[in-house]
Protein backbone atom coordinates (compact mmCIF):
# COMPACT_ATOMS: atom_id res chain seq x y z
CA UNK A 1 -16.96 9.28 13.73
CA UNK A 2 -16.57 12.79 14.36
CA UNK A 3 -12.76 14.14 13.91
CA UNK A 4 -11.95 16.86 16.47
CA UNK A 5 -11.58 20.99 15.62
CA UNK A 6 -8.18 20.77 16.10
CA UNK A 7 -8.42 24.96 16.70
CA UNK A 8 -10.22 24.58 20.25
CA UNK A 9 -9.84 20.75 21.16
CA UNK A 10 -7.90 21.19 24.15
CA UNK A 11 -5.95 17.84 23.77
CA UNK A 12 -4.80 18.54 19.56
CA UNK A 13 -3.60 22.13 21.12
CA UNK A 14 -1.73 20.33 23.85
CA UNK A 15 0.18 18.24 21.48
CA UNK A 16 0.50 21.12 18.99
CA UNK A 17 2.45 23.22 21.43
CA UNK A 18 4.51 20.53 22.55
CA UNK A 19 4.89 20.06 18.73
CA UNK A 20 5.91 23.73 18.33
CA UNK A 21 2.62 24.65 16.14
CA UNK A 22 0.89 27.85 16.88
CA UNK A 23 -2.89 27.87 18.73
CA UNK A 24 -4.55 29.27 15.30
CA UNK A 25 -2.76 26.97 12.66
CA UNK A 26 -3.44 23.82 11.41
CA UNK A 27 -0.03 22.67 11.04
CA UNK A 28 1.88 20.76 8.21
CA UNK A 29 3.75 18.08 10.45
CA UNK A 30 4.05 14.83 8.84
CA UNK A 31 6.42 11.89 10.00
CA UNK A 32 8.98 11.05 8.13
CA UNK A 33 11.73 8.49 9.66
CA UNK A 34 15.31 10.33 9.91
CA UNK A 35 16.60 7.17 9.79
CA UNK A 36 15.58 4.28 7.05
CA UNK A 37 15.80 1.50 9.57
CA UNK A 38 12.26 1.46 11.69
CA UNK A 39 12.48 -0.34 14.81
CA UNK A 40 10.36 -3.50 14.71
CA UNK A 41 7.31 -4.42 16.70
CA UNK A 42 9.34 -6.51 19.34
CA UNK A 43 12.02 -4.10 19.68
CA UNK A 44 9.63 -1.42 20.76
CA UNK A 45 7.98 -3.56 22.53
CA UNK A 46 11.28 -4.65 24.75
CA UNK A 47 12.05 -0.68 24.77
CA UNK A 48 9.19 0.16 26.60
CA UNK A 49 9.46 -2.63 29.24
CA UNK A 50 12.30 -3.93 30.35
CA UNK A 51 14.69 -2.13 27.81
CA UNK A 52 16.96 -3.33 24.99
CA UNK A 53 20.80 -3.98 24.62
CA UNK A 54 22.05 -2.40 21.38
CA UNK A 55 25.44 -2.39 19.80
CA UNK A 56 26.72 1.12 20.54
CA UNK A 57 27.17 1.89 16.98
CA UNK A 58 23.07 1.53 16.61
CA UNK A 59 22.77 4.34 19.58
CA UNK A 60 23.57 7.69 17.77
CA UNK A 61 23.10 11.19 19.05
CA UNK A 62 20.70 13.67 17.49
CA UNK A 63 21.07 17.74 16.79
CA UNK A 64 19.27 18.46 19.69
CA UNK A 65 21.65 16.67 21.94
CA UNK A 66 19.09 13.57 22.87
CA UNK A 67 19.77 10.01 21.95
CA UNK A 68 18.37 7.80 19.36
CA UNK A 69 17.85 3.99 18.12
CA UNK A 70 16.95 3.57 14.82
CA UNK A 71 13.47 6.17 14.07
CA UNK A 72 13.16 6.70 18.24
CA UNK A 73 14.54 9.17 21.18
CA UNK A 74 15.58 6.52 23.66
CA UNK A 75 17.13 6.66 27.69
CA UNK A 76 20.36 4.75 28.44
CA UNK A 77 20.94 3.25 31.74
CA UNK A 78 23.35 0.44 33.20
CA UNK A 79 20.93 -2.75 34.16
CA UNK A 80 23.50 -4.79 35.44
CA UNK A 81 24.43 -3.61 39.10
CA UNK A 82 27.62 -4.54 40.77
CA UNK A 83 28.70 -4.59 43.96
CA UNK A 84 31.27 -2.58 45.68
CA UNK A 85 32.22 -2.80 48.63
CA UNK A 86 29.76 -4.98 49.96
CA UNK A 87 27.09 -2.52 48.77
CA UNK A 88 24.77 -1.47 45.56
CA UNK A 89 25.16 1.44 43.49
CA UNK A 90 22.26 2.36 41.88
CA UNK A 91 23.33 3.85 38.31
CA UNK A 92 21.45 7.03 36.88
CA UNK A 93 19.59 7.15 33.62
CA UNK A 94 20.41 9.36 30.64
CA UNK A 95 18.74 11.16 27.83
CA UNK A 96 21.45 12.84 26.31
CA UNK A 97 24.94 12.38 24.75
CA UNK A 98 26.15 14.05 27.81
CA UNK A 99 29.92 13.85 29.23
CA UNK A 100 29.54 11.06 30.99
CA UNK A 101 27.77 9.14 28.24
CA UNK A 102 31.46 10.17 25.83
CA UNK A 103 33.57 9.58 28.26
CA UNK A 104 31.86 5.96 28.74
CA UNK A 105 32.16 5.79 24.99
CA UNK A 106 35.77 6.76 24.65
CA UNK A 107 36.77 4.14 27.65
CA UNK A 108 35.22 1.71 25.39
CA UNK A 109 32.64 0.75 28.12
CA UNK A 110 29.39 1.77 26.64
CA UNK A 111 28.20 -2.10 26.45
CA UNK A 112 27.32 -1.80 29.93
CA UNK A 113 23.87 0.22 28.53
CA UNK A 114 21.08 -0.74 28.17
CA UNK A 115 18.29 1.56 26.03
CA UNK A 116 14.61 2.01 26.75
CA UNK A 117 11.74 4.54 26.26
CA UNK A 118 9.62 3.40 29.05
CA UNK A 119 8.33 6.85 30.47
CA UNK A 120 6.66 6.30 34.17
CA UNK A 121 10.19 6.52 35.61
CA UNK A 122 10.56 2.48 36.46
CA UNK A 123 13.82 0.86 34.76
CA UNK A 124 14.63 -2.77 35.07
CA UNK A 125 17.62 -3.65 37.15
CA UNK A 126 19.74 -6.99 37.55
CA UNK A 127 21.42 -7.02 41.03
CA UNK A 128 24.29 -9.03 40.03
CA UNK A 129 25.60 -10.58 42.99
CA UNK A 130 22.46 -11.56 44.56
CA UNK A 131 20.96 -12.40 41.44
CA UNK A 132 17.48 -10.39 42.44
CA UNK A 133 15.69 -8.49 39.43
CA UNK A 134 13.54 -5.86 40.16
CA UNK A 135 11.79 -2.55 38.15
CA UNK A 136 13.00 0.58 40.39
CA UNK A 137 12.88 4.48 40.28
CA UNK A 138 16.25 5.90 38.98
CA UNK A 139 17.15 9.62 39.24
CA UNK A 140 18.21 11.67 36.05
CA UNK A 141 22.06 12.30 35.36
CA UNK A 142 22.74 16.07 36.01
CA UNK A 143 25.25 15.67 33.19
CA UNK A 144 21.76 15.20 30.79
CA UNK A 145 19.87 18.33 32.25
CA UNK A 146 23.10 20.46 32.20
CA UNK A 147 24.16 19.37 28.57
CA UNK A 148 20.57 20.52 27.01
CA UNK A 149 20.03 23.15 29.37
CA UNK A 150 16.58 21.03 30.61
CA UNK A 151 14.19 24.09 32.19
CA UNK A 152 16.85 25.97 32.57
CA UNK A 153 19.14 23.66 34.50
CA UNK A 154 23.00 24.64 34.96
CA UNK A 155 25.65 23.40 37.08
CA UNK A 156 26.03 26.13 39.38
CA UNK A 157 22.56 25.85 40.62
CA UNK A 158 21.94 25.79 44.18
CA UNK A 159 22.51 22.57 45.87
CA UNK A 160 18.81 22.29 46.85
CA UNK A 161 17.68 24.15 43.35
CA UNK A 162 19.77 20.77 41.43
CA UNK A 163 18.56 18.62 44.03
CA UNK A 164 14.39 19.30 43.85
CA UNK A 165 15.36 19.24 39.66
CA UNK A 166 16.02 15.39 39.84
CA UNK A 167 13.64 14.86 42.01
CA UNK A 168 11.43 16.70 39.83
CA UNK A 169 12.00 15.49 36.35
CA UNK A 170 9.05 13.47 34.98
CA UNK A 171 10.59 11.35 31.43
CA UNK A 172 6.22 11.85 30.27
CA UNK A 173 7.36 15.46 30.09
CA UNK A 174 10.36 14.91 28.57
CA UNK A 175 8.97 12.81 26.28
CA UNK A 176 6.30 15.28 25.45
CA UNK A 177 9.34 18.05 24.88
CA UNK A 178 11.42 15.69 22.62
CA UNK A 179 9.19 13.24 21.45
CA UNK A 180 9.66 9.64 20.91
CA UNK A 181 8.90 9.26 17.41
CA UNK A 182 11.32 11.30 15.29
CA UNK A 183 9.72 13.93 12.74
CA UNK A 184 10.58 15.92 10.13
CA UNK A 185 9.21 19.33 9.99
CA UNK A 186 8.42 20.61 6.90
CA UNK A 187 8.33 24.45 6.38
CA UNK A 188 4.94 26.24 7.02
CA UNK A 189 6.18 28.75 4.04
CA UNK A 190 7.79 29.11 0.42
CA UNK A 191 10.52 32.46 0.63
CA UNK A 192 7.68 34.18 -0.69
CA UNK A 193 5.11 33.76 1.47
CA UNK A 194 6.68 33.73 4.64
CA UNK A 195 5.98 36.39 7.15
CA UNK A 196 8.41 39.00 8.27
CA UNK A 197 10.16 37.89 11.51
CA UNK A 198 9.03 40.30 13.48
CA UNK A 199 7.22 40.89 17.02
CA UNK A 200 3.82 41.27 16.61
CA UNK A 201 1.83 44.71 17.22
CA UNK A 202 0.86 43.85 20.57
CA UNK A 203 3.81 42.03 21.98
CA UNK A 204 4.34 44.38 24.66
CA UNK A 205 0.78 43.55 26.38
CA UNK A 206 2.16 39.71 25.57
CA UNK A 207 5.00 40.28 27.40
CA UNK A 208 3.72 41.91 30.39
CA UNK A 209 0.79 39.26 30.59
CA UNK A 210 3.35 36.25 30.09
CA UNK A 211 5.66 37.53 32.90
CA UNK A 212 3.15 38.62 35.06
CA UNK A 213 1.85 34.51 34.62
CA UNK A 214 5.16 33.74 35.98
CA UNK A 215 5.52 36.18 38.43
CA UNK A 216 8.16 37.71 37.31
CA UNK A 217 10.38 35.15 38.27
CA UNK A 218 13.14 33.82 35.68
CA UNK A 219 12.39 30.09 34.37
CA UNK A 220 16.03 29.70 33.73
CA UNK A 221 17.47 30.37 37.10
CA UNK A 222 15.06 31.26 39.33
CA UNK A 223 16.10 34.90 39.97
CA UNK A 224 12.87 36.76 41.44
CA UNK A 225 12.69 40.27 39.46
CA UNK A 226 8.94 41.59 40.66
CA UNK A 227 10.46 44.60 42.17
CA UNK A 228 9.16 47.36 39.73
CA UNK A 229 13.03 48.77 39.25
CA UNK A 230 14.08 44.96 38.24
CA UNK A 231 11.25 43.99 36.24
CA UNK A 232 13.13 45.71 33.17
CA UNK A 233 15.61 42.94 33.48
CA UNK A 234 12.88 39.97 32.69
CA UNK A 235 12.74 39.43 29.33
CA UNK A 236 10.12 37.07 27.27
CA UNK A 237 12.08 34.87 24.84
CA UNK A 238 10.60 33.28 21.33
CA UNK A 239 11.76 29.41 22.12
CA UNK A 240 11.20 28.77 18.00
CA UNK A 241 12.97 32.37 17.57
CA UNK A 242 9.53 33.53 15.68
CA UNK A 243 9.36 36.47 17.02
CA UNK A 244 5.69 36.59 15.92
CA UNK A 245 4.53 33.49 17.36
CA UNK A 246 2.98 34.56 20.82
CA UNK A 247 1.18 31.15 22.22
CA UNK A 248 2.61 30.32 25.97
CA UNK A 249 4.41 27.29 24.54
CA UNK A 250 6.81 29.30 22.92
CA UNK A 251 7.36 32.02 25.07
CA UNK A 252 9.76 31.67 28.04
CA UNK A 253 10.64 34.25 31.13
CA UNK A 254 14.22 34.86 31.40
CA UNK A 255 16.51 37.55 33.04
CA UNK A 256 18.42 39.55 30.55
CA UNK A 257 22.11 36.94 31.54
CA UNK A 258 20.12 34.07 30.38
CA UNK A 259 18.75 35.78 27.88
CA UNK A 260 22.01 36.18 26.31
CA UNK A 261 22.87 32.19 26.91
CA UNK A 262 19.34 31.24 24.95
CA UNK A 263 20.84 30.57 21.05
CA UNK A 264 21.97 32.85 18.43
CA UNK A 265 21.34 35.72 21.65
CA UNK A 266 25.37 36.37 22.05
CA UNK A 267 24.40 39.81 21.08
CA UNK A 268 22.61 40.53 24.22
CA UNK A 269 25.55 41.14 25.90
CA UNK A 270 26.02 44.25 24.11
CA UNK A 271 23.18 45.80 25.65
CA UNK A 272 23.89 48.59 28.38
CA UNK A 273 21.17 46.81 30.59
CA UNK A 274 23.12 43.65 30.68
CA UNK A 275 26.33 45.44 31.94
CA UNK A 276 23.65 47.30 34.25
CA UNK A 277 22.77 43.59 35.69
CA UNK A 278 25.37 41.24 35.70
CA UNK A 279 26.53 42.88 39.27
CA UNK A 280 23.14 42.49 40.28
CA UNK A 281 22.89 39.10 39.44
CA UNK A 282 25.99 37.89 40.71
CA UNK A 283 25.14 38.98 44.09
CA UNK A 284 22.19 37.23 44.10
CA UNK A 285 23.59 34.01 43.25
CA UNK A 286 25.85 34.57 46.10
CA UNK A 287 23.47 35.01 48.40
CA UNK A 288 21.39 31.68 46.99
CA UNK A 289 24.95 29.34 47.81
């Protein structure tokens, strides 16, 4: 069997980018389980179809804000529908410790979850009152996308901007973003051999190609900056903060105000071009309500 060249195959640099590893390294990745407690062969089994009822104390949230069970990032989502009012509610699904998820957990009603990692956007439901089971499309909570920020989400989006984001959101990609499987990470570099974290020589032909790619448009909130006098505003932001790591999965277009909002950025603010903006910004969002 031949292995692949994990430099060009274009499916290894798929998962390396989605893994945070740069195009030209090899990577030193290796799984390691954050927790001791593995989840057995049924369990995952049950998580991936028709989902699994945990005691809430088994459900704990990670660093990143997502949720885990044991050594896996796992949705939440009520399977048991009531009725109200002569009618079903459909409940949304969750993939963060959000402030609905809390506020479910301080009202001591978190039972009512179920947990489940199946990804093509089907959840089994149990229509109490009629007694009818049935796998069905749920729609994210906006709590979730809000609470990590999830490309670029915030709550005062447009109505229609929030709206085509739920309709939007594919758990394979979010999967693929925060995978399933929980990994350590261990350091590419010793404090001696670690590069300087700086931009590389040719970042500024980096950033004009990147934002050019997205047509100058912000990926955070949407703000359209191709004018030449605006395009000063768009800036091109190290998701890793390696400032010297230049492949497309780490790089993201955002306007100088979410620039500033991206983390350990607070110092953006101080910059004369964000006072120059924020006016220009806010009037756009007006005009987007």
């Amino acid at each position: 069997m031949k292995l692949p060249n994990f430099l060009v195959s274009r499916e290894m640099l798929r998962l390396k980018r989605a893994m945070g590893i740069a195009d030209d390294k090899l990577g030193n990745v290796r799984e390691i389980s954050v927790r001791r407690d593995k989840a057995d062969r049924e369990e995952i089994r049950r998580l991936a179809e028709d989902g699994l009822e945990v005691d809430i104390d088994a459900v704990q949230p990670l660093e990143d804000g997502t949720l885990s069970y044991k050594d896996r990032r796992v949705l939440l989502y009520i399977r048991d529908v009531a009725q109200y009012g002569g009618e079903y509610s459909d409940p949304r699904f969750h993939f963060a410790n959000c402030s609905t998820v809390r506020q479910m957990r301080a009202n001591l009603r978190f039972g009512r979850y179920v947990i489940a990692s199946r990804d093509d956007g089907m959840f089994h439901l149990h229509y109490v009152t009629s007694g009818r089971r049935t796998d069905k499309r749920l729609d994210v909570c906006q709590n979730c996308l809000t609470g990590l920020s999830y490309k670029g989400f915030q709550h005062g989006m447009a109505v229609d901007a929030k709206r085509d984001a739920v309709v939007n959101f594919s758990i394979a990609e979010f999967f693929m973003a925060y995978p399933k499987i929980l990994h350590h990470t261990i350091p590419a570099h010793t404090d001696r051999t670690s590069p300087t974290n700086d931009y590389s020589a040719d970042f500024a032909q980096v950033s004009l190609r990147y934002r050019q790619l997205r047509s100058w448009q912000c990926e955070a909130c949407g703000i359209d900056l191709a004018r030449k006098e605006m395009q000063r505003y768009l800036h091109v932001h190290h998701i890793n903060g390696l400032k010297n790591e230049n492949h497309e999965g780490n790089l993201k277009a955002v306007c100088i105000r979410c620039h500033a909002l991206e983390p350990m950025h607070g110092h953006v603010t101080a910059m004369r071009q964000f006072r120059e903006f924020e006016p220009i910004w806010t009037r756009w969002r007006k005009s987007e309500a």
